[in-house]
PDB file of N, CA and C in Angstrom:
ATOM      1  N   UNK A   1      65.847 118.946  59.811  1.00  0.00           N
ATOM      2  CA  UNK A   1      67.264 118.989  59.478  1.00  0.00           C
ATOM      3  C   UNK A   1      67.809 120.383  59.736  1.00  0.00           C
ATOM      4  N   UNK A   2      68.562 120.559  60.501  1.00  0.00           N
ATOM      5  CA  UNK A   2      69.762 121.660  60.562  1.00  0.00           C
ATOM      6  C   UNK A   2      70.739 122.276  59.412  1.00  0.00           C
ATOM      7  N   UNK A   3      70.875 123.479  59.085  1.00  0.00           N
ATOM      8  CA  UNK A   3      71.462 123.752  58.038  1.00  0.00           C
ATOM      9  C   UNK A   3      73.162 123.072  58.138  1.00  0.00           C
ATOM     10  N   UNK A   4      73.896 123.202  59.387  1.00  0.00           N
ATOM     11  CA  UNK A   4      74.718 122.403  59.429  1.00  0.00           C
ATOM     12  C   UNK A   4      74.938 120.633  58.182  1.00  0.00           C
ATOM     13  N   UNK A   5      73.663 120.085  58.775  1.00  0.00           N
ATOM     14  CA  UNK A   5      73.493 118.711  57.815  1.00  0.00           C
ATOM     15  C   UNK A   5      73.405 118.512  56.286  1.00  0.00           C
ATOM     16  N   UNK A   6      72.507 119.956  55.941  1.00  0.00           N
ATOM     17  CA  UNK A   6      72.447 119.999  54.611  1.00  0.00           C
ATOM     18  C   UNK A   6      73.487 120.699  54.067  1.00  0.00           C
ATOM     19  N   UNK A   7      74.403 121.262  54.557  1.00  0.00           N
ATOM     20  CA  UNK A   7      76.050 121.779  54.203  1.00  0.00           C
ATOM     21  C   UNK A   7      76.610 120.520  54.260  1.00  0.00           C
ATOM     22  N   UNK A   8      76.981 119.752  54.933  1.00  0.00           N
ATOM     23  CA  UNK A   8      77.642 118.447  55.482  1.00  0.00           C
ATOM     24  C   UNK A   8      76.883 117.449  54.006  1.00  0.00           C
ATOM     25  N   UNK A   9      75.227 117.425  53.630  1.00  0.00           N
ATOM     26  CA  UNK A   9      75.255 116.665  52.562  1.00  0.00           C
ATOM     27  C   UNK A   9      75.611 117.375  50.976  1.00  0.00           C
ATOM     28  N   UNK A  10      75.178 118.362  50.998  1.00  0.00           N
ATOM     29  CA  UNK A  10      75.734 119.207  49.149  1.00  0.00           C
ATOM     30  C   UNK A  10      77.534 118.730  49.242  1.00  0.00           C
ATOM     31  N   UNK A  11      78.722 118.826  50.317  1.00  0.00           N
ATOM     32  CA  UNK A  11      79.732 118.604  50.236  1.00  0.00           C
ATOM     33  C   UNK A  11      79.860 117.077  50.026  1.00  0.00           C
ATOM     34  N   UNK A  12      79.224 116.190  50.697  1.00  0.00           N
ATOM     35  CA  UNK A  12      79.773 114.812  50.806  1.00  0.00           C
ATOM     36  C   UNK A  12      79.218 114.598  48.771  1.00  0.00           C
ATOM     37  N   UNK A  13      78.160 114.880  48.124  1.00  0.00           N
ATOM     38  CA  UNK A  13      77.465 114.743  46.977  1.00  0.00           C
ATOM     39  C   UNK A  13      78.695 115.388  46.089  1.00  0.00           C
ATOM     40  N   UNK A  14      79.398 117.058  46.275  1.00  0.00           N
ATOM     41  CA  UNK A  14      80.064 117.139  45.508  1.00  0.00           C
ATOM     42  C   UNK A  14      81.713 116.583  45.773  1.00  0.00           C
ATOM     43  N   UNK A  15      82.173 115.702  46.564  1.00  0.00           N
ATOM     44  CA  UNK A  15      83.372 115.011  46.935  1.00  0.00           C
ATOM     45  C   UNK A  15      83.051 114.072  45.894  1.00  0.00           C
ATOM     46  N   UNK A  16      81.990 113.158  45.893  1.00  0.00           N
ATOM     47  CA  UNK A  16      81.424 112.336  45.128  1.00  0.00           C
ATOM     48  C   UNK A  16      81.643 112.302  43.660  1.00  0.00           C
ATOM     49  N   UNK A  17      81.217 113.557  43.526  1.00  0.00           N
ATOM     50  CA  UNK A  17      81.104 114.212  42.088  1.00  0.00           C
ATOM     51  C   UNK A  17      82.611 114.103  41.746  1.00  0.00           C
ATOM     52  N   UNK A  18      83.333 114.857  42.269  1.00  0.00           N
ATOM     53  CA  UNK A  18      84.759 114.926  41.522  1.00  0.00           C
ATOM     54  C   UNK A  18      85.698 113.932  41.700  1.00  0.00           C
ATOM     55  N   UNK A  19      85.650 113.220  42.409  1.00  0.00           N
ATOM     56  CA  UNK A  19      86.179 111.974  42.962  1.00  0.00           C
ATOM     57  C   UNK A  19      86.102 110.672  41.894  1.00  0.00           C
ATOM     58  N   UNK A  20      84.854 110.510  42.209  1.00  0.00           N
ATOM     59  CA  UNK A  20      84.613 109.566  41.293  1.00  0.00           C
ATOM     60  C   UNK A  20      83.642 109.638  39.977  1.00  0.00           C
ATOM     61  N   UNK A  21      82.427 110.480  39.693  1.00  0.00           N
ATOM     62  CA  UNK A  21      81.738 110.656  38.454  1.00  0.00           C
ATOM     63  C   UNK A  21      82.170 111.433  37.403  1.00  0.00           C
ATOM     64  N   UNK A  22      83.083 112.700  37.738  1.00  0.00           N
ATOM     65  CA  UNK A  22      84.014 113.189  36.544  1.00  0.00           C
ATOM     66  C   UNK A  22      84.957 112.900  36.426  1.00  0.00           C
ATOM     67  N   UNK A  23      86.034 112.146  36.478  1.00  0.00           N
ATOM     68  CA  UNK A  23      87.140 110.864  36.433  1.00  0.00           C
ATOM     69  C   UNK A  23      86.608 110.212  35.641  1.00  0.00           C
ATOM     70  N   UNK A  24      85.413 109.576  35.478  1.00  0.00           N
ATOM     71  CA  UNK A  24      85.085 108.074  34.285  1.00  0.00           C
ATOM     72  C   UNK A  24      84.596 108.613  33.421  1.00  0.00           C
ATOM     73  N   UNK A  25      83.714 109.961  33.430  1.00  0.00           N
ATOM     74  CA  UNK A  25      83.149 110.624  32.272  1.00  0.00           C
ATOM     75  C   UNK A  25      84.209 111.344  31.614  1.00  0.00           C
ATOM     76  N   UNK A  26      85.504 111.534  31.909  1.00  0.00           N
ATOM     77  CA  UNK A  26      86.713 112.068  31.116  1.00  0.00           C
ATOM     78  C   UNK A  26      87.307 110.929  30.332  1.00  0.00           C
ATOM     79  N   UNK A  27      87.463 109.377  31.354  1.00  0.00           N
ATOM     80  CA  UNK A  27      87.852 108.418  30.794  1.00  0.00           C
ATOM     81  C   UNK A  27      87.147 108.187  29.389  1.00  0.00           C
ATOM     82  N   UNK A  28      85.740 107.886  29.419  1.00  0.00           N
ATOM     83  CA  UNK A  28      84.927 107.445  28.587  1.00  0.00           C
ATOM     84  C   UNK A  28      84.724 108.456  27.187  1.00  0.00           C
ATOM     85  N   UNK A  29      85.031 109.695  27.460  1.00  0.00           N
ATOM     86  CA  UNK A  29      84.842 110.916  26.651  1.00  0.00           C
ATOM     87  C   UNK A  29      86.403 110.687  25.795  1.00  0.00           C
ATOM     88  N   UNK A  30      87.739 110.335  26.534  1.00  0.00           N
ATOM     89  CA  UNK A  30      88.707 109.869  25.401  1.00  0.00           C
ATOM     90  C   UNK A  30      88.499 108.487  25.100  1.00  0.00           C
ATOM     91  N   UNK A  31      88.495 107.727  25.516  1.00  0.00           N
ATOM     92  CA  UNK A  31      88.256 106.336  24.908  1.00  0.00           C
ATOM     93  C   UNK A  31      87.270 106.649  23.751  1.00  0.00           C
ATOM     94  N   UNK A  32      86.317 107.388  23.994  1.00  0.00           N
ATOM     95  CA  UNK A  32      85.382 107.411  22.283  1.00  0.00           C
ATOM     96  C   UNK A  32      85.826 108.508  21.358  1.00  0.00           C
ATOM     97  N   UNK A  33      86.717 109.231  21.278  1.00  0.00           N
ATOM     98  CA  UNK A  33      87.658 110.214  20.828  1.00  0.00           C
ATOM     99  C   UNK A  33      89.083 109.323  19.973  1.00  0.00           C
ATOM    100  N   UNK A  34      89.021 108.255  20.742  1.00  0.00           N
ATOM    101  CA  UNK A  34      90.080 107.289  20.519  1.00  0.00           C
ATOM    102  C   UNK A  34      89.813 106.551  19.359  1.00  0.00           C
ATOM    103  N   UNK A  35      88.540 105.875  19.750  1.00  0.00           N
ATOM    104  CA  UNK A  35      87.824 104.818  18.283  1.00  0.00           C
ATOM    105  C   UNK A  35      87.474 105.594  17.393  1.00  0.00           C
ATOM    106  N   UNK A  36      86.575 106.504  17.638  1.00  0.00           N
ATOM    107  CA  UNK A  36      86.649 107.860  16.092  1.00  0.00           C
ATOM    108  C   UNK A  36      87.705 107.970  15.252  1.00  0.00           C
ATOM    109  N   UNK A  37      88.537 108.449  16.194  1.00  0.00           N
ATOM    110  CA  UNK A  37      89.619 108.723  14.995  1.00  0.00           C
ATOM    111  C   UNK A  37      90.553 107.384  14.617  1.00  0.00           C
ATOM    112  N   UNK A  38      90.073 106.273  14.556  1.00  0.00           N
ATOM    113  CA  UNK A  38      91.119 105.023  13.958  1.00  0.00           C
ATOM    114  C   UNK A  38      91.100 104.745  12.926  1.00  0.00           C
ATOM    115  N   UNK A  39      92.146 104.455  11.873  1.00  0.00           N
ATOM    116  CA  UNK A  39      92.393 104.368  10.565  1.00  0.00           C
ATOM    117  C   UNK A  39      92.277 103.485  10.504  1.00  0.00           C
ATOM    118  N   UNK A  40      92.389 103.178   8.472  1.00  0.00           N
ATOM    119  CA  UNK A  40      93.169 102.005   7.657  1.00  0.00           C
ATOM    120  C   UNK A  40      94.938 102.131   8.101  1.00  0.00           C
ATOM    121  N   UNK A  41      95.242 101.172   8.663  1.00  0.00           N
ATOM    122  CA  UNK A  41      96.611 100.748   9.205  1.00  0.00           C
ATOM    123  C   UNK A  41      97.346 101.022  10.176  1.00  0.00           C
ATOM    124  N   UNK A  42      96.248 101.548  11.077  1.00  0.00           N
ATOM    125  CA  UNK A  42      96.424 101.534  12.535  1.00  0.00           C
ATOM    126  C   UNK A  42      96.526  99.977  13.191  1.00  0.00           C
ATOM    127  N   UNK A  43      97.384 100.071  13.896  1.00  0.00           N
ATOM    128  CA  UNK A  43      97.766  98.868  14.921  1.00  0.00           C
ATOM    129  C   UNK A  43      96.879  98.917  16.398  1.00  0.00           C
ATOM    130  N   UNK A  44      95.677  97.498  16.611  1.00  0.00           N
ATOM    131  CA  UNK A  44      95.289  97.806  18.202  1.00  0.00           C
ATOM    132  C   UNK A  44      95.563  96.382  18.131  1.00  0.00           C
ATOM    133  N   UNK A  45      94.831  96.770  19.726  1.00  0.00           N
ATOM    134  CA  UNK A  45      94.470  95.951  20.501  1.00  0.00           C
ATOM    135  C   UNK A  45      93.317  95.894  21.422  1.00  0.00           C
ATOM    136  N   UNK A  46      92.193  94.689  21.079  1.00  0.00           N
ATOM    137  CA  UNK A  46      90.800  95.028  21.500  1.00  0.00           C
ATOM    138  C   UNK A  46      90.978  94.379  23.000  1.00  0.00           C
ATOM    139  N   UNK A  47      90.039  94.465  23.685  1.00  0.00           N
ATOM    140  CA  UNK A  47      89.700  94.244  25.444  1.00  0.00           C
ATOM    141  C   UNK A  47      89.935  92.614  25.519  1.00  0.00           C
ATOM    142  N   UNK A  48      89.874  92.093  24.626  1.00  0.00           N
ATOM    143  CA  UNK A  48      90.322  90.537  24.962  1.00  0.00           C
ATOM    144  C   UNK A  48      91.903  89.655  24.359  1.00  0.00           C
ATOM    145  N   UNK A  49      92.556  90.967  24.109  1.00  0.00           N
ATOM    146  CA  UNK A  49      93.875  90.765  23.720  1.00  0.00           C
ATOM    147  C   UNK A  49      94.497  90.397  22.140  1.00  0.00           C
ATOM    148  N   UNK A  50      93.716  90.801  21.318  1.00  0.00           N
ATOM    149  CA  UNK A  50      93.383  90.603  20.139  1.00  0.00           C
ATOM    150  C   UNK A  50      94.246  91.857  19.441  1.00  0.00           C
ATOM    151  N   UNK A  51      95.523  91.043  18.761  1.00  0.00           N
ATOM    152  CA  UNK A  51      96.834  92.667  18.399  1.00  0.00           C
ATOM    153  C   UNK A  51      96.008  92.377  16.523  1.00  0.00           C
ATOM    154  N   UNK A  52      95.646  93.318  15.550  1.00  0.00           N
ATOM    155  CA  UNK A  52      95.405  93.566  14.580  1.00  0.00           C
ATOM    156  C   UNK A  52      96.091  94.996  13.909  1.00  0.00           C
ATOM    157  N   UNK A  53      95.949  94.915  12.671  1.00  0.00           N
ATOM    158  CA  UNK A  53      96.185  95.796  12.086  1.00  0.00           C
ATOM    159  C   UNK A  53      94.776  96.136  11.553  1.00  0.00           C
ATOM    160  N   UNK A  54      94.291  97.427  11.575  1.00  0.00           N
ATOM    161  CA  UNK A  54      93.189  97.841  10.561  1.00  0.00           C
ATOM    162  C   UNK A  54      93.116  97.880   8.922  1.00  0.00           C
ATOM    163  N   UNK A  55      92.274  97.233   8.407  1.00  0.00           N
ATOM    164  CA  UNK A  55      92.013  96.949   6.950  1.00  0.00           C
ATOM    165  C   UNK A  55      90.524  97.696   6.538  1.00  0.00           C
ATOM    166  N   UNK A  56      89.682  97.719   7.286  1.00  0.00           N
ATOM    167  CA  UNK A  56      88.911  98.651   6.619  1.00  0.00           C
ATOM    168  C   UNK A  56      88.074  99.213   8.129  1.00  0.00           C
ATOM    169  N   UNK A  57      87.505 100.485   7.650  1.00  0.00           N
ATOM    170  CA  UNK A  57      86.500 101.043   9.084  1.00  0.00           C
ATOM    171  C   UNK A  57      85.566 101.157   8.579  1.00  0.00           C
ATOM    172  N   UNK A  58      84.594 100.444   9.424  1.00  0.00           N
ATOM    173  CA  UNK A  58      82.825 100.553   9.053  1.00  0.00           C
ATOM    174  C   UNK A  58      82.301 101.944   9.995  1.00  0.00           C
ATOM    175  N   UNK A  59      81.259 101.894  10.093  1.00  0.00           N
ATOM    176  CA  UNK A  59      80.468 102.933  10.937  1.00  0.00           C
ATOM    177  C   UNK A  59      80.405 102.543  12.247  1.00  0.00           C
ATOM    178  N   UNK A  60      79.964 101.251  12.553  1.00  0.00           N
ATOM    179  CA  UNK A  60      80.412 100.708  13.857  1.00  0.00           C
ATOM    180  C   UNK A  60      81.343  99.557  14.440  1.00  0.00           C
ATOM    181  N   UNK A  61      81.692  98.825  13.144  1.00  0.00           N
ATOM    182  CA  UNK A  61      82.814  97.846  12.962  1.00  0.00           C
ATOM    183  C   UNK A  61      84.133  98.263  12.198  1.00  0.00           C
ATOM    184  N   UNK A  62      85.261  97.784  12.449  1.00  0.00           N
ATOM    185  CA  UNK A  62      86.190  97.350  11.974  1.00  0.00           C
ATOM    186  C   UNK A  62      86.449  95.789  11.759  1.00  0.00           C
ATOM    187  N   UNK A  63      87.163  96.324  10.325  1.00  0.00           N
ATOM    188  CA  UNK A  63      88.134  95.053   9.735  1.00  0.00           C
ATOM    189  C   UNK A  63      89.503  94.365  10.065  1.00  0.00           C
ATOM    190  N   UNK A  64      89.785  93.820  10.753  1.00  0.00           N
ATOM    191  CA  UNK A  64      91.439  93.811  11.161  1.00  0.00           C
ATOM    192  C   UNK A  64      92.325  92.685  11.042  1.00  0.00           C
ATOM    193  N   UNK A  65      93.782  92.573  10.622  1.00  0.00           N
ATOM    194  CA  UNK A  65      94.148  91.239  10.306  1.00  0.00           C
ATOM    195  C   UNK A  65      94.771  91.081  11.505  1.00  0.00           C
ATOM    196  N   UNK A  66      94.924  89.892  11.590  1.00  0.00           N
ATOM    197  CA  UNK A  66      95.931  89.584  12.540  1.00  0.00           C
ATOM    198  C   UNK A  66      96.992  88.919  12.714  1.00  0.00           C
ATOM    199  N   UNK A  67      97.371  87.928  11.613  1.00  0.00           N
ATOM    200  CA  UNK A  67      98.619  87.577  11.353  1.00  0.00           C
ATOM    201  C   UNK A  67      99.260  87.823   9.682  1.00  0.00           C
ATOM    202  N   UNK A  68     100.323  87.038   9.951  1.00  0.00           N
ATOM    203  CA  UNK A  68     100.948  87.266   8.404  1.00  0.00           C
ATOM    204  C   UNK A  68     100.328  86.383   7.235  1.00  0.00           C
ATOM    205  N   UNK A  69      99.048  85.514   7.827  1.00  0.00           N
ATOM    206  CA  UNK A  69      98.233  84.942   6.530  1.00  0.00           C
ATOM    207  C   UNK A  69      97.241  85.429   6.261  1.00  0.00           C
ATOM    208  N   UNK A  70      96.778  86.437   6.328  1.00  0.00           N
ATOM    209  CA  UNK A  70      95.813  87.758   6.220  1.00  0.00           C
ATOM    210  C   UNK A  70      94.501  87.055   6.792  1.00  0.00           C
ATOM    211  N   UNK A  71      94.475  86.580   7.871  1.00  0.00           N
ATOM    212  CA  UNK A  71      93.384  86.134   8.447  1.00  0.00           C
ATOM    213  C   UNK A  71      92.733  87.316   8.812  1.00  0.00           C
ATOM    214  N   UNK A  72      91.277  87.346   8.645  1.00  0.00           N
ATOM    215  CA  UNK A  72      90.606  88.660   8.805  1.00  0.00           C
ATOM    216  C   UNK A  72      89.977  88.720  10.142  1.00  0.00           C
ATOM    217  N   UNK A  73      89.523  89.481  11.231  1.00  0.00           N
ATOM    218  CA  UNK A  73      88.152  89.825  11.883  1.00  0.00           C
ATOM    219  C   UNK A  73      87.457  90.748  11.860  1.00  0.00           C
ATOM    220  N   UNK A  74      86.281  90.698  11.918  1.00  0.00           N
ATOM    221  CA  UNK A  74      85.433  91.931  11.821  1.00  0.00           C
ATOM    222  C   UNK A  74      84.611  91.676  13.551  1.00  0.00           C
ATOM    223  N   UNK A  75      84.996  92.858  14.015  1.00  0.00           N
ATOM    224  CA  UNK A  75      85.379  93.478  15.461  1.00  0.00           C
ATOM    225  C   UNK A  75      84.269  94.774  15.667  1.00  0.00           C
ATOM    226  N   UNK A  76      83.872  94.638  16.680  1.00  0.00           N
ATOM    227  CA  UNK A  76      83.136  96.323  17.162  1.00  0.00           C
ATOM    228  C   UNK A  76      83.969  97.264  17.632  1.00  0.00           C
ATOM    229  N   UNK A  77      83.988  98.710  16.928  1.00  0.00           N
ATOM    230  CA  UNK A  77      84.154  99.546  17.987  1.00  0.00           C
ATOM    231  C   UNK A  77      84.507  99.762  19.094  1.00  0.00           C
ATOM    232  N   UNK A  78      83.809  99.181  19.835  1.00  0.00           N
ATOM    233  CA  UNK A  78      83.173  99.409  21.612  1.00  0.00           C
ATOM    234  C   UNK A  78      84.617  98.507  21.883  1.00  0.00           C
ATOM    235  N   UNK A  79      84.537  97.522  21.157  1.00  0.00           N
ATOM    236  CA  UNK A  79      85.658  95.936  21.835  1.00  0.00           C
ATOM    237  C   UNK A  79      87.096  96.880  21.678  1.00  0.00           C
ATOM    238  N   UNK A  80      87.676  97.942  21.132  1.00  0.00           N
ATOM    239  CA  UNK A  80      88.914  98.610  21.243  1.00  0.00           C
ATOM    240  C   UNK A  80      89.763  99.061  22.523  1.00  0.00           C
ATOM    241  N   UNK A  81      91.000  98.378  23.102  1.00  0.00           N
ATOM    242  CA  UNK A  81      90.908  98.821  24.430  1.00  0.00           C
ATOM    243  C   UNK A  81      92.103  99.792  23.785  1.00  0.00           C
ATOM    244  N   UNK A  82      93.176  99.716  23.044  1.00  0.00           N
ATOM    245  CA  UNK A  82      93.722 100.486  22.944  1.00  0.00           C
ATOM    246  C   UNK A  82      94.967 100.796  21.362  1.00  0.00           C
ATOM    247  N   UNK A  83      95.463 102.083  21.270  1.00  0.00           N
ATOM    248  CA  UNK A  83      95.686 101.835  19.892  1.00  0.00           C
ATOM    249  C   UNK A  83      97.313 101.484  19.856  1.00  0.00           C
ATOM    250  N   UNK A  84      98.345 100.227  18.905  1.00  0.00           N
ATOM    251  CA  UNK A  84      99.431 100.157  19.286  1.00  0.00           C
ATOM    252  C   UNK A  84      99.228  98.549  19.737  1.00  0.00           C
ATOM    253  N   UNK A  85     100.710  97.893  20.586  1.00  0.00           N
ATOM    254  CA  UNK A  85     100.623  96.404  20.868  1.00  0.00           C
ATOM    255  C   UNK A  85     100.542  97.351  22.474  1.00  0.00           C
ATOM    256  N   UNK A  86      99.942  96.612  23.376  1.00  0.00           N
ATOM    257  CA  UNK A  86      99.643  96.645  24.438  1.00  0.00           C
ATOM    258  C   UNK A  86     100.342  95.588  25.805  1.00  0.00           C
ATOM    259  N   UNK A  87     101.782  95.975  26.243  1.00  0.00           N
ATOM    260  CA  UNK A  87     102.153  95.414  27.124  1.00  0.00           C
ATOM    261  C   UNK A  87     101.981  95.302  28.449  1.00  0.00           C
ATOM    262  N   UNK A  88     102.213  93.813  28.924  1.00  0.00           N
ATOM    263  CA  UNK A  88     101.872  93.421  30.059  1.00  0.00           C
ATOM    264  C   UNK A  88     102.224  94.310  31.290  1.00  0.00           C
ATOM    265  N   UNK A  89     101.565  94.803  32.261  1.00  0.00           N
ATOM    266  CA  UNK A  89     102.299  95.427  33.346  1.00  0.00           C
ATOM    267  C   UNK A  89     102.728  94.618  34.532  1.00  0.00           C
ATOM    268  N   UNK A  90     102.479  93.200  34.448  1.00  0.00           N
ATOM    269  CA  UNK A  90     103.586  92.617  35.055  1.00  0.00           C
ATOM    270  C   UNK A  90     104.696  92.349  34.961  1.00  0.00           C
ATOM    271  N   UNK A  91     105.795  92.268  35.577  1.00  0.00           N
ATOM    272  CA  UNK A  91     106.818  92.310  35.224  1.00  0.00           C
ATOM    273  C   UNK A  91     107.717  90.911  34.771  1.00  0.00           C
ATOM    274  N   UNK A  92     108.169  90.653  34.145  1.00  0.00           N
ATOM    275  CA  UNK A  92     109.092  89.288  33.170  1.00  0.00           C
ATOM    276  C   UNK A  92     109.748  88.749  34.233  1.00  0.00           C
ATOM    277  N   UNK A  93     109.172  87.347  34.290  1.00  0.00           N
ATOM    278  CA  UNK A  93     109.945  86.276  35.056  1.00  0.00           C
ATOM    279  C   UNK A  93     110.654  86.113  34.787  1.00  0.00           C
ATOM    280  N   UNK A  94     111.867  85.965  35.298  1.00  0.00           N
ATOM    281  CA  UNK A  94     113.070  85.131  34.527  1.00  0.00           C
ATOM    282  C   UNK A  94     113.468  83.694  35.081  1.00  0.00           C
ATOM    283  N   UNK A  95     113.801  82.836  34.109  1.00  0.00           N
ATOM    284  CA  UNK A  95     113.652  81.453  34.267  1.00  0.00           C
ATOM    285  C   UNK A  95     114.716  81.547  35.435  1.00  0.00           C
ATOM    286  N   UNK A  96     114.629  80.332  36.731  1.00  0.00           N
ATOM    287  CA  UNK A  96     116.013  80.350  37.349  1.00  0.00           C
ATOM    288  C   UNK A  96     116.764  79.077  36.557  1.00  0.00           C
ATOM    289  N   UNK A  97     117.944  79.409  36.399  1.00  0.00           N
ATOM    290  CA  UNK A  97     118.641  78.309  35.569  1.00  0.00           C
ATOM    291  C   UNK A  97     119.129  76.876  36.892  1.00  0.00           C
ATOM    292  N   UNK A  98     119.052  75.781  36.490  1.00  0.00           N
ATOM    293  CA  UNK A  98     119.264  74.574  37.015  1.00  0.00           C
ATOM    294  C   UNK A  98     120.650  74.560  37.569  1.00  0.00           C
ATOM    295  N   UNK A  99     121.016  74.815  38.811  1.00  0.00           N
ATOM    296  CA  UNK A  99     122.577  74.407  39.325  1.00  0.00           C
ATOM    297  C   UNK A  99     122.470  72.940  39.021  1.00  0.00           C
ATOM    298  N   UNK A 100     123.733  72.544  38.777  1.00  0.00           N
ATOM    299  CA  UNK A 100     124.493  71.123  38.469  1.00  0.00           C
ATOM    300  C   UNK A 100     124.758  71.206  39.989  1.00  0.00           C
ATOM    301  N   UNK A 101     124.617  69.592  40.466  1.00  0.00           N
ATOM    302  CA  UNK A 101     125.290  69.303  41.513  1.00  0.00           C
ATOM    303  C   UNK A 101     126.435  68.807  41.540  1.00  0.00           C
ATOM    304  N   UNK A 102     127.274  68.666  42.419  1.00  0.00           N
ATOM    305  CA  UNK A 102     128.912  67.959  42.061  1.00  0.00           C
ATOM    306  C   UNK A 102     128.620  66.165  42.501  1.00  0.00           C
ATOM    307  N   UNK A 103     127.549  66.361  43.210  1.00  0.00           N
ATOM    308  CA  UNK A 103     127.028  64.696  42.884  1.00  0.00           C
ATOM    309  C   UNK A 103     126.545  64.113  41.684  1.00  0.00           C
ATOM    310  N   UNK A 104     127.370  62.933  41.058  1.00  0.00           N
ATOM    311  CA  UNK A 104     126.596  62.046  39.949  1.00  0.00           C
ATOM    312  C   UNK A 104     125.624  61.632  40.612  1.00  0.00           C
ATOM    313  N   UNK A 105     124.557  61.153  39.647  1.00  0.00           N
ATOM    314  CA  UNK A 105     122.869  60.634  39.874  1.00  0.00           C
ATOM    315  C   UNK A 105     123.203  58.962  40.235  1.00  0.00           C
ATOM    316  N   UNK A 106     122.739  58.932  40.985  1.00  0.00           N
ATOM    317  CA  UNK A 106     122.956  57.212  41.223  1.00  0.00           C
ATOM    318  C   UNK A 106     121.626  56.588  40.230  1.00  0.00           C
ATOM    319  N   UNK A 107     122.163  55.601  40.178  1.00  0.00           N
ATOM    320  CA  UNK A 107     121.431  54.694  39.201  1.00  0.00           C
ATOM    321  C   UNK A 107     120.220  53.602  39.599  1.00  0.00           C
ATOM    322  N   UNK A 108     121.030  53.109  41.179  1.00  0.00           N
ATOM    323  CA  UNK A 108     119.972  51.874  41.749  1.00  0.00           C
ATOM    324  C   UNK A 108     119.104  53.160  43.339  1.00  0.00           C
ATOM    325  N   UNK A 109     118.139  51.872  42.947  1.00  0.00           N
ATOM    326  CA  UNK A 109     117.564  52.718  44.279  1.00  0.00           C
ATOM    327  C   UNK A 109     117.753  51.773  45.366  1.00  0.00           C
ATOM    328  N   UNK A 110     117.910  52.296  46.475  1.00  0.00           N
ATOM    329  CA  UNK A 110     118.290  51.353  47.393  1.00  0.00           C
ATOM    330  C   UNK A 110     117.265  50.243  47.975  1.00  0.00           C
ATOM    331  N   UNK A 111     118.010  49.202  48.371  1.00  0.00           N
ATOM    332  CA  UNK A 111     116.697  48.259  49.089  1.00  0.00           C
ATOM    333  C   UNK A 111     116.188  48.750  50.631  1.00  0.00           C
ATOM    334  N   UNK A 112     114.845  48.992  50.906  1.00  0.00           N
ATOM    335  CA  UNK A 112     114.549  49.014  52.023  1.00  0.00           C
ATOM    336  C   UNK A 112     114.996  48.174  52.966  1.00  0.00           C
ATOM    337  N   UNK A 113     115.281  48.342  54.344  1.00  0.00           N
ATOM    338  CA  UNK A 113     115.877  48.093  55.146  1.00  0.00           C
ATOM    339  C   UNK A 113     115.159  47.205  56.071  1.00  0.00           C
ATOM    340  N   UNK A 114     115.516  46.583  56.793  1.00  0.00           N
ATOM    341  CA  UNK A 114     114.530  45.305  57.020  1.00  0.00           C
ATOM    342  C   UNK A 114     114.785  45.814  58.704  1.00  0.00           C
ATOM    343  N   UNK A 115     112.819  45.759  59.112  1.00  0.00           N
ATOM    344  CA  UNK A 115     113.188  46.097  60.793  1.00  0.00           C
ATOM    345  C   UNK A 115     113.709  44.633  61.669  1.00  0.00           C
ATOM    346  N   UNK A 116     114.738  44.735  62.518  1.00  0.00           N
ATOM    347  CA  UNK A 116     114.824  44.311  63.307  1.00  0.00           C
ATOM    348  C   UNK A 116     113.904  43.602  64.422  1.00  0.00           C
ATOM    349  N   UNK A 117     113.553  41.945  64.734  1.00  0.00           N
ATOM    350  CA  UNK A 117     112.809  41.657  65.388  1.00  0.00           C
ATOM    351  C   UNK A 117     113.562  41.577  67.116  1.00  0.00           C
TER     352      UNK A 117
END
């Protein structure tokens, strides 16, 4: 190998590096910065769309309700995608409303037409 090649590989390894392996290790370093610090009456939302309020924090679980009949779950940690209600980033369809035609609906259906011999 030519020193040329082994310059050409330490660069392509550290493109690598900053590109993509310290990007997810920053991600992952707040996401667990995130679940640490979550309270009693914090509002999430876990990775499968699950909106709660927090009721109690275990060491590796939480307690959380989720509606107004105090239905409970007890949830991991790890399952937290984010803290707050979590909206869609697609954007809101809006219904198209039905034009009226200025034709009334006829009532009979017509008789098929008889071929000609």
């Amino acid at each position: 190998m030519t020193y040329e090649s082994i310059i050409m590989l330490v660069v392509l390894i550290a493109v690598f590096y900053f590109l993509l392996i310290r990007p997810e290790n920053k991600r992952k370093k707040k996401a667990q910065e995130m679940r640490d610090s979550l309270k009693k009456g914090d509002v999430i939302t876990t990775i499968g769309g699950i909106v709660g309020k927090i009721v109690m924090v275990n060491p590796d679980t939480l307690v959380i309700e989720t509606s107004e009949d105090r239905v409970r779950m007890e949830i991991t940690k790890w399952a937290i995608s984010t803290t707050g209600v979590q909206a869609s980033t697609e954007p809101v369809k809006e219904k198209k409303e039905k034009k009226e035609s200025a034709e009334e609906p006829v009532d009979e259906i017509p008789a098929p037409e008889e071929e000609e011999k």
